[in-house]
Protein backbone atom coordinates (compact mmCIF):
# COMPACT_ATOMS: atom_id res chain seq x y z
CA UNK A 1 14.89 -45.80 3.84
CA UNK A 2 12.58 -48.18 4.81
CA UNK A 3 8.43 -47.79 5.31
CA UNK A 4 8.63 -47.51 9.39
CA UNK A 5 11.17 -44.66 8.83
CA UNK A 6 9.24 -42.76 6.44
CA UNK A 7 5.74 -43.10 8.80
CA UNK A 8 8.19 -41.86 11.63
CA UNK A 9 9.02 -39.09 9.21
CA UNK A 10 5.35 -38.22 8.25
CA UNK A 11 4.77 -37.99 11.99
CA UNK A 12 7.51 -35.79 12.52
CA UNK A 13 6.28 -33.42 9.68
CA UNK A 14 3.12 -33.45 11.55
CA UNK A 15 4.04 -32.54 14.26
CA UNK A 16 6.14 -29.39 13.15
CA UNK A 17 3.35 -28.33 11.18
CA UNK A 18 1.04 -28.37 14.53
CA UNK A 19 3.70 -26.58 16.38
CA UNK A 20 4.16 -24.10 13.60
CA UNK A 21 0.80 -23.53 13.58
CA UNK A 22 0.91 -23.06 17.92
CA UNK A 23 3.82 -20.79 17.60
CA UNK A 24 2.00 -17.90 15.17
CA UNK A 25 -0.80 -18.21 17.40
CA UNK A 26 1.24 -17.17 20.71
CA UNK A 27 3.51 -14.76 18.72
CA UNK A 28 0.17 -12.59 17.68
CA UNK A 29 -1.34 -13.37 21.02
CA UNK A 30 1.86 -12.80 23.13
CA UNK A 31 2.07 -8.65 24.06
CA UNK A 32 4.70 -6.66 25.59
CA UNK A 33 4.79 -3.24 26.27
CA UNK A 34 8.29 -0.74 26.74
CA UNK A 35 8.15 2.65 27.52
CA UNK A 36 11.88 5.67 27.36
CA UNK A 37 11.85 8.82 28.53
CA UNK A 38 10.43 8.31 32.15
CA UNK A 39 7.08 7.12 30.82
CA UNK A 40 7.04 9.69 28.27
CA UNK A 41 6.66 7.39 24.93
CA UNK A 42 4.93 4.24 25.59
CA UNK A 43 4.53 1.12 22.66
CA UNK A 44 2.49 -1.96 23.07
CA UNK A 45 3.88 -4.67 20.79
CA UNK A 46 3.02 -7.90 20.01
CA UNK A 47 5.63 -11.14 19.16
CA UNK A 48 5.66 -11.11 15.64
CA UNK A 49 7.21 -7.26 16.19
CA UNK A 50 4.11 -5.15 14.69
CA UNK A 51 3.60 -2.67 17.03
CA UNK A 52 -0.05 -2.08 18.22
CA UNK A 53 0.06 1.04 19.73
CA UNK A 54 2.27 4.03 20.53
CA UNK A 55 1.59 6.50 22.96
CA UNK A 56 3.39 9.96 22.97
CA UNK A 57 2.73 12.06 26.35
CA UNK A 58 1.78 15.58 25.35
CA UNK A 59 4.58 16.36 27.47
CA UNK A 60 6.99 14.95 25.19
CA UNK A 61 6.57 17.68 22.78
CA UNK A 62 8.37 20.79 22.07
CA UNK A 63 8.53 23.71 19.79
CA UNK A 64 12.32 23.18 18.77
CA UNK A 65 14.61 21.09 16.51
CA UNK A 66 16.32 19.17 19.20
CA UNK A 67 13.36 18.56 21.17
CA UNK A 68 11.79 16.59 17.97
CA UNK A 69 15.07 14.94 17.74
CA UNK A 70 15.04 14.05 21.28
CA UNK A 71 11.64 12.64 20.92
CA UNK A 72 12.55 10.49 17.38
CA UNK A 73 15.06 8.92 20.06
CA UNK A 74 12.90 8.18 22.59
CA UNK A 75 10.27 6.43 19.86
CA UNK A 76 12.89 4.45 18.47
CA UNK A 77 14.42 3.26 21.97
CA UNK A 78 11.16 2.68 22.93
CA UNK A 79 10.41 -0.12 20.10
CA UNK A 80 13.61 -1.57 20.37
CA UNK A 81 12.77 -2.22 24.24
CA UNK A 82 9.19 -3.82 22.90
CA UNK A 83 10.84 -5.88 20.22
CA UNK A 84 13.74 -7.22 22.67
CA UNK A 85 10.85 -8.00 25.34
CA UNK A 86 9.06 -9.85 22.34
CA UNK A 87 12.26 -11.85 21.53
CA UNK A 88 12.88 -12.54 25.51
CA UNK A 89 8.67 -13.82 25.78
CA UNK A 90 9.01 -16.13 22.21
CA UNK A 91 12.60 -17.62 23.47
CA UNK A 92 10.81 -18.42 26.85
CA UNK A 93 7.41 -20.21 24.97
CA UNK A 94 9.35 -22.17 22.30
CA UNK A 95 11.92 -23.83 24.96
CA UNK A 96 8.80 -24.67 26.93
CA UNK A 97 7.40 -25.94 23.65
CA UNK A 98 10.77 -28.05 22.19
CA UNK A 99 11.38 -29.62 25.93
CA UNK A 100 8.32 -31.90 25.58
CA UNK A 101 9.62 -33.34 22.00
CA UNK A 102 12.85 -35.03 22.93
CA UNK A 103 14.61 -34.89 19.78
CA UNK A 104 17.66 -35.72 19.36
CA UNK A 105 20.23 -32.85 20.39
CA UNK A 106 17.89 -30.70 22.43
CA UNK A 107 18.17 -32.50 25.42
């Protein structure tokens, strides 16, 4: 390797650092929200997954076995909806972000 390769390479690590750096800032800043149940549990999510609020209509609750179980299952369909919205926003920002770079392969 040569010195012009290695400043190419220093760049490069630069650069990936920077965008690293861009990236956690727009997953914690990025926020979805899902909802199951008609609207009856509601989570508000942000892209690194940690959820930031969950909202559980008083509607939602019963006095019986099955209705907590039915409501366990609306929580937990509820985050998965947040958490695939999250992936969908991140995959969105980082192709916007990779299709200035023009590396090699990407194109």
């Amino acid at each position: 390797m040569n010195f012009p390769d290695l400043g190419k390479m220093k760049e490069m690590m630069t650069q990936a650092r920077e965008m690293q750096t861009q990236m956690e800032q727009k997953l914690a800043a990025t926020i979805v929200e899902a909802e199951s149940g008609g609207g009856m549990v509601k989570v508000r999510m942000n892209g690194k997954k940690e959820v930031l609020h969950l909202k559980i209509e008083p509607t939602a609750l019963g006095a019986t076995t099955g209705d907590i179980e039915l409501l366990e299952d609306l929580i937990a369909a509820a985050i998965n909806e947040a958490g695939r919205r999250a992936d969908e926003a991140m995959k969105s920002s980082v192709a916007g972000m990779m299709g200035g770079l023009n590396l090699p392969g990407l194109e």
